[in-house]
C-alpha atoms as a PDB file:
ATOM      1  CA  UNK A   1       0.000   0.000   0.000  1.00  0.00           C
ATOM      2  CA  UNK A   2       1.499   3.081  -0.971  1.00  0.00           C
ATOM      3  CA  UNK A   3       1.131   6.005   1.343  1.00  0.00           C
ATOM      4  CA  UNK A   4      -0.503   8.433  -0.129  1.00  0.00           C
ATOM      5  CA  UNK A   5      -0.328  12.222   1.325  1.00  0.00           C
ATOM      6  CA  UNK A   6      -4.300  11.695   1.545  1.00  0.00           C
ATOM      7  CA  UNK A   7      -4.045   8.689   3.135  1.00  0.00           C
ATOM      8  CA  UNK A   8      -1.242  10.073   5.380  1.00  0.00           C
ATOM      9  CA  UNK A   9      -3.682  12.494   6.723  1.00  0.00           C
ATOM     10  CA  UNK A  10      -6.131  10.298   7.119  1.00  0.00           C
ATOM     11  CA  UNK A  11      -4.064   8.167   9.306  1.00  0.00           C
ATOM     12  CA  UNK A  12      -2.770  10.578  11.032  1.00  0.00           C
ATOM     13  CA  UNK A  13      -6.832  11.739  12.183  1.00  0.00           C
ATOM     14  CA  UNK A  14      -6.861   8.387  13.776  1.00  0.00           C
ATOM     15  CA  UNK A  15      -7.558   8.413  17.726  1.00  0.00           C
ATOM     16  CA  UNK A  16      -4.454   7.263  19.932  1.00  0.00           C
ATOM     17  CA  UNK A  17      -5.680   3.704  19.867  1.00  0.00           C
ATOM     18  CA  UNK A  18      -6.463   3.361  16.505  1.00  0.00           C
ATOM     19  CA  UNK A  19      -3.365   4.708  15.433  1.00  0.00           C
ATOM     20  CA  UNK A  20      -1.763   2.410  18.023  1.00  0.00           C
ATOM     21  CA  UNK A  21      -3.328  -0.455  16.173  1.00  0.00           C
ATOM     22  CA  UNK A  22      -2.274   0.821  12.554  1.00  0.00           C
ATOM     23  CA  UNK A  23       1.548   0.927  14.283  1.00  0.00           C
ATOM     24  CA  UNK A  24       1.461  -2.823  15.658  1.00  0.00           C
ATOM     25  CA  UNK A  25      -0.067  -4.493  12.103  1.00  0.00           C
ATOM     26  CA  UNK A  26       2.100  -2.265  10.157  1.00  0.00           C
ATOM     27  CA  UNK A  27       5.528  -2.956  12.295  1.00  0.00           C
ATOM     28  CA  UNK A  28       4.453  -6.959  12.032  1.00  0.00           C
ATOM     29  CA  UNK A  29       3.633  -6.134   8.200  1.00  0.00           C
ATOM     30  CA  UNK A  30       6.831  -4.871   7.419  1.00  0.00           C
ATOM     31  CA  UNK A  31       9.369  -5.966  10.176  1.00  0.00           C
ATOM     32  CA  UNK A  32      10.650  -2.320  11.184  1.00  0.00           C
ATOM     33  CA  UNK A  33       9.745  -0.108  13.557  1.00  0.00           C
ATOM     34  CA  UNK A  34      10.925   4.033  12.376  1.00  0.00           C
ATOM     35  CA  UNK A  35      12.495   6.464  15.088  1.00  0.00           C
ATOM     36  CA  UNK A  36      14.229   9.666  14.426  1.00  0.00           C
ATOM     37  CA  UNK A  37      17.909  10.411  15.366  1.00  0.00           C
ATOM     38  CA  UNK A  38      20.536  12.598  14.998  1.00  0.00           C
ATOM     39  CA  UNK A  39      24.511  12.912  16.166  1.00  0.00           C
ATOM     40  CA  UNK A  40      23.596  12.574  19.987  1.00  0.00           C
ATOM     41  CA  UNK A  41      21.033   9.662  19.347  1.00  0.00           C
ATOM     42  CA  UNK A  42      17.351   9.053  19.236  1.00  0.00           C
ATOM     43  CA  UNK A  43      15.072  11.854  19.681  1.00  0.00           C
ATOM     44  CA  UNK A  44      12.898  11.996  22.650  1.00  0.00           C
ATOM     45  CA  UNK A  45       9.379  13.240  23.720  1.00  0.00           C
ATOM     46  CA  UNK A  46       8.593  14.790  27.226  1.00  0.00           C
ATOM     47  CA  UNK A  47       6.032  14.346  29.294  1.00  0.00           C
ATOM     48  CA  UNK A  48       5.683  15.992  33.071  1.00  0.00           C
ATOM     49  CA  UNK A  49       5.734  12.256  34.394  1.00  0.00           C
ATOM     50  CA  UNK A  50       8.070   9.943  31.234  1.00  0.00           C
ATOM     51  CA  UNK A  51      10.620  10.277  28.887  1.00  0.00           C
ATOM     52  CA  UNK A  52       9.629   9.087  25.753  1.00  0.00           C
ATOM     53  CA  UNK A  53      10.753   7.452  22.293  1.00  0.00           C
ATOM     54  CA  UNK A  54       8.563   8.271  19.688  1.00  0.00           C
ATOM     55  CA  UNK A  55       8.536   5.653  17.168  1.00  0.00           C
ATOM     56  CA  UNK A  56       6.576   5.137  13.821  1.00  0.00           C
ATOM     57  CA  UNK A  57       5.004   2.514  11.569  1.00  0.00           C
ATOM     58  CA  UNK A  58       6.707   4.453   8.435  1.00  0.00           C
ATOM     59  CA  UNK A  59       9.377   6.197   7.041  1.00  0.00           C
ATOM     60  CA  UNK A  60       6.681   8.972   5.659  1.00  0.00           C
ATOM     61  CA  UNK A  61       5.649   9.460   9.413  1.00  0.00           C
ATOM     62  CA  UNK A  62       8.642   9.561  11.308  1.00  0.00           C
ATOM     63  CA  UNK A  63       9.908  12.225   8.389  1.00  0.00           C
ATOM     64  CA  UNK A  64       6.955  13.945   8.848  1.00  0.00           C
ATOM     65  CA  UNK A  65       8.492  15.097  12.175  1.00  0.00           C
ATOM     66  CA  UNK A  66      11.612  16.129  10.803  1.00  0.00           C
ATOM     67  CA  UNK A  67      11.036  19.930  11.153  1.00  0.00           C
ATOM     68  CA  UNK A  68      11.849  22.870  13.740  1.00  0.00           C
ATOM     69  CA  UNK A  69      13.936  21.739  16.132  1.00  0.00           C
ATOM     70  CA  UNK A  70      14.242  18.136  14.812  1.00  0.00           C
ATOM     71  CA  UNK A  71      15.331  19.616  11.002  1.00  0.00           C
ATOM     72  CA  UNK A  72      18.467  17.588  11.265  1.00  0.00           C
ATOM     73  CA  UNK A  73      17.302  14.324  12.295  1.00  0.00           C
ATOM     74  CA  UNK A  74      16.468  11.368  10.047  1.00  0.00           C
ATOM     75  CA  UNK A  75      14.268   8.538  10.042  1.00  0.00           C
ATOM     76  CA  UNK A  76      15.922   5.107  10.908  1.00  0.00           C
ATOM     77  CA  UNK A  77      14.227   1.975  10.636  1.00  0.00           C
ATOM     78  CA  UNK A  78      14.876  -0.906  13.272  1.00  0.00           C
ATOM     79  CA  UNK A  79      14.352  -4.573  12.545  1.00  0.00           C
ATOM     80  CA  UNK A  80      11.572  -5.901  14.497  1.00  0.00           C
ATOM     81  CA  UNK A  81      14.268  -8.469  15.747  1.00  0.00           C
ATOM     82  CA  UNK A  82      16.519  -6.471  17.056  1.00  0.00           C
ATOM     83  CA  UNK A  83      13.960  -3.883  18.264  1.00  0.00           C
ATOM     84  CA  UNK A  84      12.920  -7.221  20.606  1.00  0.00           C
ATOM     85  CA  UNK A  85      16.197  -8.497  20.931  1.00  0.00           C
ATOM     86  CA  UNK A  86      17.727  -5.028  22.537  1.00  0.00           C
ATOM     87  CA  UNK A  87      15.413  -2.105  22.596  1.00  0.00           C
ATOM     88  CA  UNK A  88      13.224  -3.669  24.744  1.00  0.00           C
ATOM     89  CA  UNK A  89      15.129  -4.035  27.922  1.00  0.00           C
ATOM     90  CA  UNK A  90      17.573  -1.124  27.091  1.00  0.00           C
ATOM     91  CA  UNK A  91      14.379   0.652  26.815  1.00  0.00           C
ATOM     92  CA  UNK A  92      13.467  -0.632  30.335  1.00  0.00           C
ATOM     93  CA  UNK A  93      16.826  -0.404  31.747  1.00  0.00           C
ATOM     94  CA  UNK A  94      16.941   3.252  30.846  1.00  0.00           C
ATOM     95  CA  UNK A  95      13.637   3.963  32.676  1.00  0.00           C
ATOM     96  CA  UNK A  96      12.310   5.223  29.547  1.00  0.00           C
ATOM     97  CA  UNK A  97       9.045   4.895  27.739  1.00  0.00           C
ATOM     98  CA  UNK A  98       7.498   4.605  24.160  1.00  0.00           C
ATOM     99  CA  UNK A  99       4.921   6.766  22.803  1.00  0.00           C
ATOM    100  CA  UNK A 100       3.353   4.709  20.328  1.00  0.00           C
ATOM    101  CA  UNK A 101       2.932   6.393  16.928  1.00  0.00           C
ATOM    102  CA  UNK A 102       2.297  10.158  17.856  1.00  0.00           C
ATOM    103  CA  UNK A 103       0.615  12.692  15.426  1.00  0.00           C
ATOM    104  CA  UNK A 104       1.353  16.104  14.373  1.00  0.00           C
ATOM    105  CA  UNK A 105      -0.258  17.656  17.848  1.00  0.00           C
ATOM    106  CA  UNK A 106       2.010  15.347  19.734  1.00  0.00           C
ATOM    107  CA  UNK A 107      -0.629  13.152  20.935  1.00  0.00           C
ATOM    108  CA  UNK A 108       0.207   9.033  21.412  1.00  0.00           C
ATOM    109  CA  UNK A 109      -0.204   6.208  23.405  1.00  0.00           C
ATOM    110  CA  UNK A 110       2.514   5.936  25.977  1.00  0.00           C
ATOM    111  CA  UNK A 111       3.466   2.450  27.593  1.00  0.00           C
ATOM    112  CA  UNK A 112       6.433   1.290  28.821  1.00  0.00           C
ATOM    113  CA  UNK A 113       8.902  -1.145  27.179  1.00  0.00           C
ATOM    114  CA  UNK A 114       7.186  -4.376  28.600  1.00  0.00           C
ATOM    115  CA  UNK A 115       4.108  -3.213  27.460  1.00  0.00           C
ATOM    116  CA  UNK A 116       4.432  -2.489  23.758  1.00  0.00           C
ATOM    117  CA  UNK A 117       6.276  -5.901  23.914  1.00  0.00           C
ATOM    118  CA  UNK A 118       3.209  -7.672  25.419  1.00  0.00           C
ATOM    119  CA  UNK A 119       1.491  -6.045  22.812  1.00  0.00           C
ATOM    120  CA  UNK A 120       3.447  -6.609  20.230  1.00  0.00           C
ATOM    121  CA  UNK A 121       3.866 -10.221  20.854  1.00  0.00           C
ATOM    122  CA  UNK A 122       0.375 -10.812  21.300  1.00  0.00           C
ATOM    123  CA  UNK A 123      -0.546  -9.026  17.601  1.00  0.00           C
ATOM    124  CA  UNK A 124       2.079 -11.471  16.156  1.00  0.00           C
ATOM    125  CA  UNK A 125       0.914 -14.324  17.796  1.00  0.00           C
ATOM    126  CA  UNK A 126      -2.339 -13.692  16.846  1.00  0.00           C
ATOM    127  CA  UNK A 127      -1.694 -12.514  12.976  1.00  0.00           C
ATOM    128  CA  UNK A 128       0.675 -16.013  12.653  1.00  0.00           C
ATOM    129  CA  UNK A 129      -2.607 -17.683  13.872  1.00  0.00           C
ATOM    130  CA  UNK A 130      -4.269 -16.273  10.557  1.00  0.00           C
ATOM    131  CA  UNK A 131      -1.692 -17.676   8.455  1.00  0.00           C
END
């Protein structure tokens, strides 16, 4: 499915969970997971309570963020494997958190590392079922 700028907006209209849901199929889908970096690392969202990684089901969405005071980041795509593999715990081990596919108005589901894993596990569980 090609992404579309329409269909990029109309994604990106979705509520938190829906676009939550859109992330998991699309990360299984594909095998990668998008973040932005830059020379000091990932880029990170704030929260009064969590310090977040934003991550992406695509490369149009994560670039979609690359503006202001992320203009020199770029979009990097992680293998689902290692994303399990490492992310996970370092994730966890860093006390940070992951907000799940924000939009433009900053707005995502946040969980923590073990979370999106359950999640994540469960979706591809449950999409290998279909096979």
């Amino acid at each position: 499915m090609t992404l579309t700028p329409e269909l990029i907006n109309t994604i990106e209209q979705y509520d938190e969970q829906k676009r939550f849901k859109y992330l998991l199929e699309t990360v299984i889908k594909h095998g990668e997971i998008w973040i932005l970096v830059d020379e000091h690392g990932c880029m990170m969202l704030n929260t009064e309570d969590e310090d977040c990684l934003p991550v992406w089901p695509n490369k149009e969405f994560a670039q979609g963020w690359i503006t202001n005071d992320w203009k020199d980041c770029k979009a990097q795509a992680i293998s689902l494997n290692e994303w399990q593999s490492r992310w996970t715990t370092g994730l966890a081990e860093d006390e940070l958190a992951i907000v799940a596919f924000p939009n433009r108005a900053e707005e995502g589901l946040i969980l923590f590392p073990d979370e999106f894993e359950f999640e994540l596990s469960k979706k591809i569980k449950k999409s290998s079922q279909h096979k």
